[in-house]
PDB file of N, CA and C in Angstrom:
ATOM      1  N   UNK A   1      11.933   9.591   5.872  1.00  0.00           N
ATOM      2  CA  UNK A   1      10.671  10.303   5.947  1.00  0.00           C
ATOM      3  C   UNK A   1       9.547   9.340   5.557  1.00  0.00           C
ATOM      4  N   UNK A   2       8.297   9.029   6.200  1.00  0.00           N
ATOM      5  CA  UNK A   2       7.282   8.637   5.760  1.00  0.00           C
ATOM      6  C   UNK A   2       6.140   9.660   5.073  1.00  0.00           C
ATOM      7  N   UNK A   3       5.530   8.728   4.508  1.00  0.00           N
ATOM      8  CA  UNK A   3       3.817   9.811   4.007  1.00  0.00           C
ATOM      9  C   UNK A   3       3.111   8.751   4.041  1.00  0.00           C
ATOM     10  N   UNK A   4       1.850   9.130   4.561  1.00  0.00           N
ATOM     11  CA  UNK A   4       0.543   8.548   4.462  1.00  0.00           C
ATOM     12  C   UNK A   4      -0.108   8.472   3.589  1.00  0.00           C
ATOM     13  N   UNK A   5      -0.129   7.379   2.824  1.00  0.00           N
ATOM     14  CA  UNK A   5      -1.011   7.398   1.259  1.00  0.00           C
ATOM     15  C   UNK A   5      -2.173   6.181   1.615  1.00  0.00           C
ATOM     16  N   UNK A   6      -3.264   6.676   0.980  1.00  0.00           N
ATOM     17  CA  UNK A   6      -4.408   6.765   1.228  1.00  0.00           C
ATOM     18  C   UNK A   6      -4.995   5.428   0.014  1.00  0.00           C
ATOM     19  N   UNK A   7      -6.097   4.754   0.073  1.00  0.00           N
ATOM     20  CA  UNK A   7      -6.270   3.756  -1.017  1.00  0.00           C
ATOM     21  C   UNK A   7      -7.502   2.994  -0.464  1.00  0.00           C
ATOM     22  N   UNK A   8      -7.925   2.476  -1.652  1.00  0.00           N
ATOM     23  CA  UNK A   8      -9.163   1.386  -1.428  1.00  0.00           C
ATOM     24  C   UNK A   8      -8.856  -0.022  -1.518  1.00  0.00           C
ATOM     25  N   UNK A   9      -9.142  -0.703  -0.531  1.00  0.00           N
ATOM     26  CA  UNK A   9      -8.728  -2.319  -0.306  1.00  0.00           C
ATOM     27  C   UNK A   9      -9.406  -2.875  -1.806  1.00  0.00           C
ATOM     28  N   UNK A  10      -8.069  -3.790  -2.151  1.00  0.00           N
ATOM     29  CA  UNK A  10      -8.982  -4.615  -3.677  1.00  0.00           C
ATOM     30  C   UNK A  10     -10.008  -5.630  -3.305  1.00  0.00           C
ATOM     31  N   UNK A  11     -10.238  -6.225  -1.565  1.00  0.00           N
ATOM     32  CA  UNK A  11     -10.978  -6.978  -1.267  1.00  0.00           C
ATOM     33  C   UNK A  11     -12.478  -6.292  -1.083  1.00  0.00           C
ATOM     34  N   UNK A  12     -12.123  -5.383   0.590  1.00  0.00           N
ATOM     35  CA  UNK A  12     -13.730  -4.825   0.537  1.00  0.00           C
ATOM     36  C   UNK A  12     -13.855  -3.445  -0.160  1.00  0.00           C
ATOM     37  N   UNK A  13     -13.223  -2.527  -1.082  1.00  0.00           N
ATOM     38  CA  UNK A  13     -13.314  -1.570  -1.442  1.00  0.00           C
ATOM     39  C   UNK A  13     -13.361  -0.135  -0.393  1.00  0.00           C
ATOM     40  N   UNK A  14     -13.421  -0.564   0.964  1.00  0.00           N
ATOM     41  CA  UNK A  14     -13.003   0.607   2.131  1.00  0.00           C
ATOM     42  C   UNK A  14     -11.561   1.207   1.716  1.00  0.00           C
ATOM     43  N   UNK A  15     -11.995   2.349   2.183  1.00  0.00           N
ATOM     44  CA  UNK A  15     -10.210   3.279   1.662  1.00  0.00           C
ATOM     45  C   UNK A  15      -9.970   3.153   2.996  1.00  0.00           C
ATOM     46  N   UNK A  16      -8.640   2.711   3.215  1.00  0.00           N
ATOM     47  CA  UNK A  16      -7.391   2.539   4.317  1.00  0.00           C
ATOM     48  C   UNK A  16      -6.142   3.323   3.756  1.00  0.00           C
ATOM     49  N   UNK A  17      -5.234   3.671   4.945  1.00  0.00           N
ATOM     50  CA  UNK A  17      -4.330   4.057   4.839  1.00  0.00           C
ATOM     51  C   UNK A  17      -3.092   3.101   5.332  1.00  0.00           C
ATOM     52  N   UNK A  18      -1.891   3.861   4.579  1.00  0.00           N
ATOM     53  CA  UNK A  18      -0.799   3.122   4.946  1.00  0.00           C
ATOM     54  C   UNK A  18       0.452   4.186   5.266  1.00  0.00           C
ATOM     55  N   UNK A  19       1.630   3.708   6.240  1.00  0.00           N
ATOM     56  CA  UNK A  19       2.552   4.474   6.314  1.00  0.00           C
ATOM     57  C   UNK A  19       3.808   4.280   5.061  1.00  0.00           C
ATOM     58  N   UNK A  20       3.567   5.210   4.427  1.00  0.00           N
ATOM     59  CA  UNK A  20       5.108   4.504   3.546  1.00  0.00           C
ATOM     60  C   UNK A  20       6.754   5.135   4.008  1.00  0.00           C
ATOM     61  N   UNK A  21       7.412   4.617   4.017  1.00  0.00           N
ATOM     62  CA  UNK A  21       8.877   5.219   3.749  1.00  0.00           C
ATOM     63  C   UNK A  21       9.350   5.340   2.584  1.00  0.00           C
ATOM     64  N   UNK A  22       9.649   6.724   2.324  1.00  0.00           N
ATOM     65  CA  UNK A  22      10.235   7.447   1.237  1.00  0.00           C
ATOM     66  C   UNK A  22      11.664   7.281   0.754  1.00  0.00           C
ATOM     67  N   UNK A  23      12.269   6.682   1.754  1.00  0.00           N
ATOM     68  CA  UNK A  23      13.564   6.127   1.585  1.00  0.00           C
ATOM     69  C   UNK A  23      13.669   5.000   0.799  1.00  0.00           C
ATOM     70  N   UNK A  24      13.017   4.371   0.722  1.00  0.00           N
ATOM     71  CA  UNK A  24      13.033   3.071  -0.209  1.00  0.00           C
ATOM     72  C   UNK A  24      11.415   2.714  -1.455  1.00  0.00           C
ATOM     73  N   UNK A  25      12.023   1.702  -2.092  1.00  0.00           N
ATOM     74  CA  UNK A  25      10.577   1.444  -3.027  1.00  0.00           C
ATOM     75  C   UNK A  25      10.693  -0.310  -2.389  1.00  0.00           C
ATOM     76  N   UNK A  26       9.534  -0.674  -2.445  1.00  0.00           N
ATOM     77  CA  UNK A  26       9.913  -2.268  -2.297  1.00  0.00           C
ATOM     78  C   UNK A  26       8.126  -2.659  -2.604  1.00  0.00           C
ATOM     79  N   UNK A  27       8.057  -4.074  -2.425  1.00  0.00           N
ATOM     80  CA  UNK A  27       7.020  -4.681  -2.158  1.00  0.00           C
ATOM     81  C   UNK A  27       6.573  -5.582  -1.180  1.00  0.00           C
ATOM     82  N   UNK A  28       5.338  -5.444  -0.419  1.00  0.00           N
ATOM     83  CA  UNK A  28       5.831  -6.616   0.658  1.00  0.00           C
ATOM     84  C   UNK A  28       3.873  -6.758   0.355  1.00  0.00           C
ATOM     85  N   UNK A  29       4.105  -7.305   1.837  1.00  0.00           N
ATOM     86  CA  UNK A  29       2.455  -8.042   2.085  1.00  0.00           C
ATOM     87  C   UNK A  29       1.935  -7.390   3.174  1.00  0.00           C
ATOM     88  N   UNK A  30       0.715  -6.911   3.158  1.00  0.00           N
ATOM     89  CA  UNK A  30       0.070  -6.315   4.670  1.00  0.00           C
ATOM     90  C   UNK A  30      -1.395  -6.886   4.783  1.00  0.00           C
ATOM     91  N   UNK A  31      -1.927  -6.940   5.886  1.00  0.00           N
ATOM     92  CA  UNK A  31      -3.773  -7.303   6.151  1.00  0.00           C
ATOM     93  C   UNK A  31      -4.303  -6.151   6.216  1.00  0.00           C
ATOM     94  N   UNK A  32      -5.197  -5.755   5.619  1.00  0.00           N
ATOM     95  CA  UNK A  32      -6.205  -4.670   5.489  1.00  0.00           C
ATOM     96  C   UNK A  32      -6.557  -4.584   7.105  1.00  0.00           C
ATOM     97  N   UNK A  33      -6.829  -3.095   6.930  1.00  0.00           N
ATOM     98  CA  UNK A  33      -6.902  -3.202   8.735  1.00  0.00           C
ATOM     99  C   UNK A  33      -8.749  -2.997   8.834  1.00  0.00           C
ATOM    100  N   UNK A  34      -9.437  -3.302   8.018  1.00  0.00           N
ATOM    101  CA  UNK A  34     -10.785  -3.606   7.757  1.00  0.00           C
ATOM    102  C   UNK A  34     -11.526  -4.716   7.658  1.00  0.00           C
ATOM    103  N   UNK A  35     -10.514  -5.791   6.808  1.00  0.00           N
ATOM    104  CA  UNK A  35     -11.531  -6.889   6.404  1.00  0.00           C
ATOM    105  C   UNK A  35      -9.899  -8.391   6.666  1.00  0.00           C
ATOM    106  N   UNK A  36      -9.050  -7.795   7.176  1.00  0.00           N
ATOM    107  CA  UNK A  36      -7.917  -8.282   6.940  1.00  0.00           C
ATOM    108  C   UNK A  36      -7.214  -9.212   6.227  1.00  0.00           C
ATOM    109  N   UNK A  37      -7.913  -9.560   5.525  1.00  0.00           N
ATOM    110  CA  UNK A  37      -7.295  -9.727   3.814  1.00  0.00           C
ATOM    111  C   UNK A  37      -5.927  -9.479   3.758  1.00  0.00           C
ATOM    112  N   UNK A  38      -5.069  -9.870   3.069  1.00  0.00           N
ATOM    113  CA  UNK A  38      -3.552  -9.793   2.664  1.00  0.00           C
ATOM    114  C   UNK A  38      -3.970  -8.981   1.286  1.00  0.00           C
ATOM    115  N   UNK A  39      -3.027  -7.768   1.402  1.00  0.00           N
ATOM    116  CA  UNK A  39      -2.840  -7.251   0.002  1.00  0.00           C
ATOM    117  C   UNK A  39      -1.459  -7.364  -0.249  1.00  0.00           C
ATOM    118  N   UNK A  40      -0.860  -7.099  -1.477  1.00  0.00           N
ATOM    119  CA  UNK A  40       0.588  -7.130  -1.799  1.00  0.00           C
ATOM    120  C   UNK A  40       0.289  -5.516  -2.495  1.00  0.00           C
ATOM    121  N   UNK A  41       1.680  -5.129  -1.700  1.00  0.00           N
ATOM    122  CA  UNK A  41       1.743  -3.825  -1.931  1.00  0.00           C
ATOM    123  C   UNK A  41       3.294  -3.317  -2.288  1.00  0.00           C
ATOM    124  N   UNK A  42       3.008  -2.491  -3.531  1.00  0.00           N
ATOM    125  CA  UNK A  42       3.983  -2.025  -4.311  1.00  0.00           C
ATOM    126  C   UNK A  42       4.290  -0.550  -4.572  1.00  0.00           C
ATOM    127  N   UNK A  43       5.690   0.056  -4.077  1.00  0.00           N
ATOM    128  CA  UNK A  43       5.291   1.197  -4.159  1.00  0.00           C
ATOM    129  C   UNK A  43       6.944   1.722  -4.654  1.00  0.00           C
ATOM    130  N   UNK A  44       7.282   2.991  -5.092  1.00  0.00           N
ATOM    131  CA  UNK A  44       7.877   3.179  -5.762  1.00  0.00           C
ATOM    132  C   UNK A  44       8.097   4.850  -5.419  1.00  0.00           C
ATOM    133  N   UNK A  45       9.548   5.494  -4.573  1.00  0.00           N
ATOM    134  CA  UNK A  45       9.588   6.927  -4.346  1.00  0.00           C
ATOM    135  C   UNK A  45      10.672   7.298  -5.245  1.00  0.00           C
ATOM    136  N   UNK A  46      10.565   8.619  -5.851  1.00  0.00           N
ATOM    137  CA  UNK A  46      11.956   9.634  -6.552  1.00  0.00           C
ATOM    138  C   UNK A  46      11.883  10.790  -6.051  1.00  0.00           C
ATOM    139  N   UNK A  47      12.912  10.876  -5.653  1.00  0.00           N
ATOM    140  CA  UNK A  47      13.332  12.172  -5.090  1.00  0.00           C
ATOM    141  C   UNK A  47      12.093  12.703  -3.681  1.00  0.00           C
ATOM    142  N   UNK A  48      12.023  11.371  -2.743  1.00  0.00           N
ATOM    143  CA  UNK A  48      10.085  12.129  -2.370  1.00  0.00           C
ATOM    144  C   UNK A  48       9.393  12.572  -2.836  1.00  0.00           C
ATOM    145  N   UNK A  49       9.046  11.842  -3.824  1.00  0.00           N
ATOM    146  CA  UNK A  49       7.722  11.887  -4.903  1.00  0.00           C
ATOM    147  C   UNK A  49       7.104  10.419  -5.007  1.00  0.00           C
ATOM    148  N   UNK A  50       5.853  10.092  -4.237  1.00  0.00           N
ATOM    149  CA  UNK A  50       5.568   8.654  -4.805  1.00  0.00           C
ATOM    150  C   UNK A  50       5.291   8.409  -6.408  1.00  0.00           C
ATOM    151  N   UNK A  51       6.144   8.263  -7.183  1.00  0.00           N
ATOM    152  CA  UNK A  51       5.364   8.194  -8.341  1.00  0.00           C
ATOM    153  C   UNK A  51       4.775   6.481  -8.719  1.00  0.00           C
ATOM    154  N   UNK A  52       4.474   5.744  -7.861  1.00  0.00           N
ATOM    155  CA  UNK A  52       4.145   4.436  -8.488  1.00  0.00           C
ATOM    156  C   UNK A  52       3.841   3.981  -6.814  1.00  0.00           C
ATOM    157  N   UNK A  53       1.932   2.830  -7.131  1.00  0.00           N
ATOM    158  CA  UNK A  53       1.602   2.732  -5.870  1.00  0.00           C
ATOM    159  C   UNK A  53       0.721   1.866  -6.792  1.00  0.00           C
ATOM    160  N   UNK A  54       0.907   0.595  -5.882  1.00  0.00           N
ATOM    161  CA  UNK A  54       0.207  -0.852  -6.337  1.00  0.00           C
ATOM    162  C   UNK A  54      -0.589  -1.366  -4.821  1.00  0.00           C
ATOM    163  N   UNK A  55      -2.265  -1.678  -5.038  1.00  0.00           N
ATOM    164  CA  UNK A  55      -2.297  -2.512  -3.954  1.00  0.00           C
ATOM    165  C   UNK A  55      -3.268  -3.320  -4.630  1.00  0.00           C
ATOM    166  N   UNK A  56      -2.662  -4.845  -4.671  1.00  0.00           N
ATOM    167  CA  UNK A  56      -3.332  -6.338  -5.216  1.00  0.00           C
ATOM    168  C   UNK A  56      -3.974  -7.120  -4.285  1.00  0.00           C
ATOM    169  N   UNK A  57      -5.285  -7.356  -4.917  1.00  0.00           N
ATOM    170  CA  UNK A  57      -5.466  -8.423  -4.718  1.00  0.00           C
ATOM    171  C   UNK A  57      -4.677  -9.841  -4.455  1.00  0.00           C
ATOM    172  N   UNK A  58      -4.751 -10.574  -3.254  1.00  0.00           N
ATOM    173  CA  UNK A  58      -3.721 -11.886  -3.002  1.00  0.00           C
ATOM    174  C   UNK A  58      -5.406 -12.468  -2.754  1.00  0.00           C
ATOM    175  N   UNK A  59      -5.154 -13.738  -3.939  1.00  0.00           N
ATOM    176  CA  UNK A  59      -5.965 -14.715  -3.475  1.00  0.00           C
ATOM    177  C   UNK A  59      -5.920 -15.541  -2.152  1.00  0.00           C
ATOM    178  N   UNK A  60      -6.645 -15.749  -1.789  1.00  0.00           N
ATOM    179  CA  UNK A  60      -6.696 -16.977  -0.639  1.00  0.00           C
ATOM    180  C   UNK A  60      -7.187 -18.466  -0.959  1.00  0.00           C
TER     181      UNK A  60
END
């Protein structure tokens, strides 16, 4: 199952969305689909519940 969770880029502060899968927690890397910037993104599901949602700043 996915959910759409919702957030503000740590670069330009625009809220973007992302698709997550609920099946897993992991971290990876994505480009803002605004300013396309790399964020590292961390996220964390129980039982389909996001309880934990990271999106960092990646220097360039």
């Amino acid at each position: 199952m996915t959910y759409e969770h919702f957030f503000q880029c740590p670069h330009c502060w625009e809220e973007i969305s992302m698709l997550l899968d609920a099946s897993t927690s992991e971290t990876y890397v994505e480009d803002c689909e605004v300013c396309c910037n790399p964020i590292q993104i961390t996220f964390t599901f129980v039982n389909n519940d996001l309880v934990a949602f990271e999106a960092k700043n990646i220097e360039q």
